[in-house]
N, C-alpha and C. Protein backbone atom coordinates (compact mmCIF):
# COMPACT_ATOMS: atom_id res chain seq x y z
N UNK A 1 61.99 56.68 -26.50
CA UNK A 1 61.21 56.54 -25.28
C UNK A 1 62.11 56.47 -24.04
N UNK A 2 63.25 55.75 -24.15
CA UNK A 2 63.77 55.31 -23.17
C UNK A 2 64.27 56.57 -22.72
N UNK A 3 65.15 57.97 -23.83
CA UNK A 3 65.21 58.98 -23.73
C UNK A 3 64.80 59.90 -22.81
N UNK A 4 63.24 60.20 -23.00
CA UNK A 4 62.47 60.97 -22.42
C UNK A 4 62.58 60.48 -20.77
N UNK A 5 62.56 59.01 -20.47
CA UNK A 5 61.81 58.28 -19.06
C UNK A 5 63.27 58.71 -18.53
N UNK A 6 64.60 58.59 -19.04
CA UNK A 6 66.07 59.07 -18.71
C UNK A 6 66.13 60.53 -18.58
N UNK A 7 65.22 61.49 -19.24
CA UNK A 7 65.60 62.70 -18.99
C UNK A 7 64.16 63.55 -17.59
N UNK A 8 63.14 62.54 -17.48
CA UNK A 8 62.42 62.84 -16.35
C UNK A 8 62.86 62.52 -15.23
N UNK A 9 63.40 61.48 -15.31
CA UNK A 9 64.30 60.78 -14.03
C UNK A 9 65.25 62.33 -13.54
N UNK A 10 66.16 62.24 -14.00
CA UNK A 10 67.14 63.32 -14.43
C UNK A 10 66.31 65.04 -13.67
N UNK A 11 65.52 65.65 -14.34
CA UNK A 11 64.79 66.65 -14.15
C UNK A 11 64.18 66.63 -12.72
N UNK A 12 63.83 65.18 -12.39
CA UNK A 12 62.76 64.94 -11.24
C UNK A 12 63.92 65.43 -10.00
N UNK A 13 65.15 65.04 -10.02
CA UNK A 13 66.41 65.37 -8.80
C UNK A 13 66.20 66.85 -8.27
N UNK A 14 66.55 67.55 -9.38
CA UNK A 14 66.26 69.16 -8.54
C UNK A 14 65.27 69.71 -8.61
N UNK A 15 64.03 69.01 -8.95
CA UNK A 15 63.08 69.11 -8.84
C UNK A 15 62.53 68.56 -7.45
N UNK A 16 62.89 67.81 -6.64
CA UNK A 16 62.91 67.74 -5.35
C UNK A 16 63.59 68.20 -4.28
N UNK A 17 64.85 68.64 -4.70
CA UNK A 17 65.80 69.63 -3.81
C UNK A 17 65.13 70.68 -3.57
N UNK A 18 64.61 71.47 -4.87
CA UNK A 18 63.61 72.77 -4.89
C UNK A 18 62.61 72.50 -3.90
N UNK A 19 61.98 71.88 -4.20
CA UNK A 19 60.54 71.50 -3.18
C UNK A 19 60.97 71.49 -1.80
N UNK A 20 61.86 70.50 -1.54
CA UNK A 20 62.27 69.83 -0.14
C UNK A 20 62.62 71.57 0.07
N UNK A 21 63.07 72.29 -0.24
CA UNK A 21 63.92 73.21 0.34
C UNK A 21 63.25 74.31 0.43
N UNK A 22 62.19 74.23 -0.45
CA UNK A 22 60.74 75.18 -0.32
C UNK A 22 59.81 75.25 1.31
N UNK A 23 59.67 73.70 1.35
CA UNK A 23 58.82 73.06 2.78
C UNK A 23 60.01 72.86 3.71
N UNK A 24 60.98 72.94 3.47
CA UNK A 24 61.81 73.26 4.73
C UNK A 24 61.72 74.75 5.40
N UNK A 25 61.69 76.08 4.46
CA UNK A 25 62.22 76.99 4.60
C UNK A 25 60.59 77.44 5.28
N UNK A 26 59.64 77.42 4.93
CA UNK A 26 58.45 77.94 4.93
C UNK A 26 57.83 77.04 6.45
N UNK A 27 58.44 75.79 6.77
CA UNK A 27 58.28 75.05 8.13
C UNK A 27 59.08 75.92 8.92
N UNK A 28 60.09 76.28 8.66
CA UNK A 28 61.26 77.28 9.50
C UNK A 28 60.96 78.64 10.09
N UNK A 29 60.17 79.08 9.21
CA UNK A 29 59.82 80.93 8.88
C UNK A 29 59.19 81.31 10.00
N UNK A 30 58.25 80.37 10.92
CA UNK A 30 57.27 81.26 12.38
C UNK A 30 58.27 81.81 13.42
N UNK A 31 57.91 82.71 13.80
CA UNK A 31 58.85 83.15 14.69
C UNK A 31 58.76 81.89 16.04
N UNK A 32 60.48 81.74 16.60
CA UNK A 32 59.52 80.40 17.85
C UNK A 32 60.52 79.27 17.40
N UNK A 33 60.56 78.64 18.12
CA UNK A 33 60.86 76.71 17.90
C UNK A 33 60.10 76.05 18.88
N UNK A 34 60.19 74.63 19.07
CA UNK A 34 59.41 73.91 19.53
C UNK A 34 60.04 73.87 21.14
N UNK A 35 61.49 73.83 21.28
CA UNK A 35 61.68 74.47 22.53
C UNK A 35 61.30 76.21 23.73
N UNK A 36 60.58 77.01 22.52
CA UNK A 36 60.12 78.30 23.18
C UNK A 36 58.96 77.87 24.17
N UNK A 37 57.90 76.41 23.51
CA UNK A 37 56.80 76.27 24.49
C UNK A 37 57.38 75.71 25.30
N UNK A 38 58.18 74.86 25.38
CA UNK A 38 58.78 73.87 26.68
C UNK A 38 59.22 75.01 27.79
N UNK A 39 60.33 75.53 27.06
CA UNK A 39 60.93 76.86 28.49
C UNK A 39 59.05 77.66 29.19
N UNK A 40 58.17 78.14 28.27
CA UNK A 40 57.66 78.63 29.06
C UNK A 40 56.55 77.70 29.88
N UNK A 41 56.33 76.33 29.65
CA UNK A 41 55.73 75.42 30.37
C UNK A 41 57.19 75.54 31.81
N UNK A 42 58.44 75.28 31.48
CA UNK A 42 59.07 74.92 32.92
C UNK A 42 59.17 76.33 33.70
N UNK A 43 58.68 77.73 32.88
CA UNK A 43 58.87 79.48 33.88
C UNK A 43 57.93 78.95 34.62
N UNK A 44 56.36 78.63 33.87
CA UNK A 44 55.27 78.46 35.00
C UNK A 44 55.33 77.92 35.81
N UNK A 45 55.96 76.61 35.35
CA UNK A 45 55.99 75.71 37.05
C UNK A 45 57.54 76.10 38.22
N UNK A 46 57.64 77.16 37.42
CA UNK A 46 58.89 77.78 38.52
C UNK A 46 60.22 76.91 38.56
N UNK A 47 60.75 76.39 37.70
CA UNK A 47 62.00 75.76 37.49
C UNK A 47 63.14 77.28 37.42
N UNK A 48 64.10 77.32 38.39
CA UNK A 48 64.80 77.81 38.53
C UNK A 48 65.99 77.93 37.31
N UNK A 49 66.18 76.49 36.71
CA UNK A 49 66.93 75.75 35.17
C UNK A 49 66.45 76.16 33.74
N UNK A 50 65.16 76.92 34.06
CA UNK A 50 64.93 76.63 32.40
C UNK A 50 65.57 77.01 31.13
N UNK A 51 66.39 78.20 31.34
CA UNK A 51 67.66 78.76 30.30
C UNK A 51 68.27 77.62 30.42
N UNK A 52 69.03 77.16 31.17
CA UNK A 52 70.11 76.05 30.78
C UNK A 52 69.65 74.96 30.22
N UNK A 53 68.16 74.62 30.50
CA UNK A 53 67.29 73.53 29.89
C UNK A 53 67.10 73.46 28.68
N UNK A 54 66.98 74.98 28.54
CA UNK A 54 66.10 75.72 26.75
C UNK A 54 68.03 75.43 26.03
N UNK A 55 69.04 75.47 26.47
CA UNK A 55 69.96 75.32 25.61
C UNK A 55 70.21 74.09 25.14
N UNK A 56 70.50 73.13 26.50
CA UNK A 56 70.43 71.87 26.39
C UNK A 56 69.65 71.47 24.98
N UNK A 57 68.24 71.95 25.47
CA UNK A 57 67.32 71.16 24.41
C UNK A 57 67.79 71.57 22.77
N UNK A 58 68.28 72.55 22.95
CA UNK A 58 68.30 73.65 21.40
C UNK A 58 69.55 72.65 20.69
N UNK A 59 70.36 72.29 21.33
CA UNK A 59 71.92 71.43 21.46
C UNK A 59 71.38 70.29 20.86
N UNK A 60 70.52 69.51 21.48
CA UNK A 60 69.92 68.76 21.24
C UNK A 60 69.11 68.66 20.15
N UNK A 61 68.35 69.39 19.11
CA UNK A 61 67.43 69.36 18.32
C UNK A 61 68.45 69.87 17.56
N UNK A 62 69.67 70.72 17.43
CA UNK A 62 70.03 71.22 16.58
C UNK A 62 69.80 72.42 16.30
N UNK A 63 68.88 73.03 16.95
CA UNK A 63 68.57 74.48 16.84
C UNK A 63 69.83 75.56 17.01
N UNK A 64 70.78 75.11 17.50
CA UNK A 64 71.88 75.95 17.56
C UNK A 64 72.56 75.98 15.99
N UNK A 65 72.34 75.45 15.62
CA UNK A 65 72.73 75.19 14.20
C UNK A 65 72.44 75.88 13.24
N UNK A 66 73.40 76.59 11.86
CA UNK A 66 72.43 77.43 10.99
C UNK A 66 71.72 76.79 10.30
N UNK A 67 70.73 77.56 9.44
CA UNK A 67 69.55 76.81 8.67
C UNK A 67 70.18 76.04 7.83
N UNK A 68 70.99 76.24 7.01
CA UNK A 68 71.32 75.57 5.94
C UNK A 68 72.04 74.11 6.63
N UNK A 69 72.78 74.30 7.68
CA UNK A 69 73.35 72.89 8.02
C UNK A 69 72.17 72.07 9.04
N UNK A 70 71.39 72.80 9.38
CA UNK A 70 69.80 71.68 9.60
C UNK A 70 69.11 71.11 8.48
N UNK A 71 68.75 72.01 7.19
CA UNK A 71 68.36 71.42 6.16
C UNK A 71 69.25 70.16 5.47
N UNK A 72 70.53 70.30 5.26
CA UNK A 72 71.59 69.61 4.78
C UNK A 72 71.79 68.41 5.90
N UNK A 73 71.42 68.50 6.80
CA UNK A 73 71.32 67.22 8.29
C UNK A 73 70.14 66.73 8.07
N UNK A 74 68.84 67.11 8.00
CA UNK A 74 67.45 66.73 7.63
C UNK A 74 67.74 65.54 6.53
N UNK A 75 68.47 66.19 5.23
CA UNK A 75 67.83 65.67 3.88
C UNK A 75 69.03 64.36 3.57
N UNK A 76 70.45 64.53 4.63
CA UNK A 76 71.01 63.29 4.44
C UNK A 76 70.64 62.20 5.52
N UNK A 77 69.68 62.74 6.38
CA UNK A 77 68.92 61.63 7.39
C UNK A 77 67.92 60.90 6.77
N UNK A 78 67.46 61.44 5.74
CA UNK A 78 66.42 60.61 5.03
C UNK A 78 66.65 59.88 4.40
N UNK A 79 68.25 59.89 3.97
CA UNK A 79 68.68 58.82 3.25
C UNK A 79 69.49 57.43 3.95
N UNK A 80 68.71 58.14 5.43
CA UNK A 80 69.15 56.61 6.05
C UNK A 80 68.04 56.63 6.76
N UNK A 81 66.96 56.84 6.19
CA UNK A 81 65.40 56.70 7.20
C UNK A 81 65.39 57.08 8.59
N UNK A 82 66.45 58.68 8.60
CA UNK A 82 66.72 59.46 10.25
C UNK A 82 65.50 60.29 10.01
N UNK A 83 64.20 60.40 9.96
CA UNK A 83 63.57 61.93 10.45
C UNK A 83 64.08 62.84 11.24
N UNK A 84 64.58 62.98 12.71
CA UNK A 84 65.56 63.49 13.07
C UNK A 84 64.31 63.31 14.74
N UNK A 85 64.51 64.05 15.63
CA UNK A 85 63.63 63.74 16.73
C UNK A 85 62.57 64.66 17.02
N UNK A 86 61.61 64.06 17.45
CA UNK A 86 60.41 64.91 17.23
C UNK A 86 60.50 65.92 18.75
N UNK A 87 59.86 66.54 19.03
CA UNK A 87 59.78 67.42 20.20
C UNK A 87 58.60 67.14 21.03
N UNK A 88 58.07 66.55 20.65
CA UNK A 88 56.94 65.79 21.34
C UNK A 88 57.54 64.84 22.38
N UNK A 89 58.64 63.93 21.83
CA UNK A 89 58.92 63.29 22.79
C UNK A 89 59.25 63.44 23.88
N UNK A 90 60.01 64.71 24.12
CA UNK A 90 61.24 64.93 25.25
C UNK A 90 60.09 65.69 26.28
């Protein structure tokens, strides 16, 4: 018994890497980030800044970053209860 509960334990690990990395990739896939609506909220109101803004922010969220080292930043933030920052806030 103890066997089996040792080898689900075991199985269950990349069995969540898979997943996590499934709902990462498929959250990733729309064309867009959450900074594309911000830049075109600051074109409308005529901000002269908003490229340098839209980088800033990208710097900031990490979007400059490739996928794999956002996913790999995501999944060791969770292991210190980092979600990472929402885009809502800013």
């Amino acid at each position: 018994m103890l066997n089996y509960v040792a080898r689900r334990v075991l199985l269950m690990i990349p069995t969540l890497f898979v997943i996590s990395a499934l709902v990462y990739l498929i959250i990733d896939m729309p064309p867009g980030d959450c900074v594309t609506s911000q830049i075109d909220e600051l074109l409308a109101r005529g901000d002269p800044d908003a490229h340098q803004r839209a980088e800033e922010l990208r710097s900031l969220y990490g979007l400059d970053q490739p996928l794999w080292h956002r996913y790999f930043e995501w999944v060791g933030g969770i292991f210190r209860w980092d979600f990472g920052l929402s885009c809502q806030d800013t």
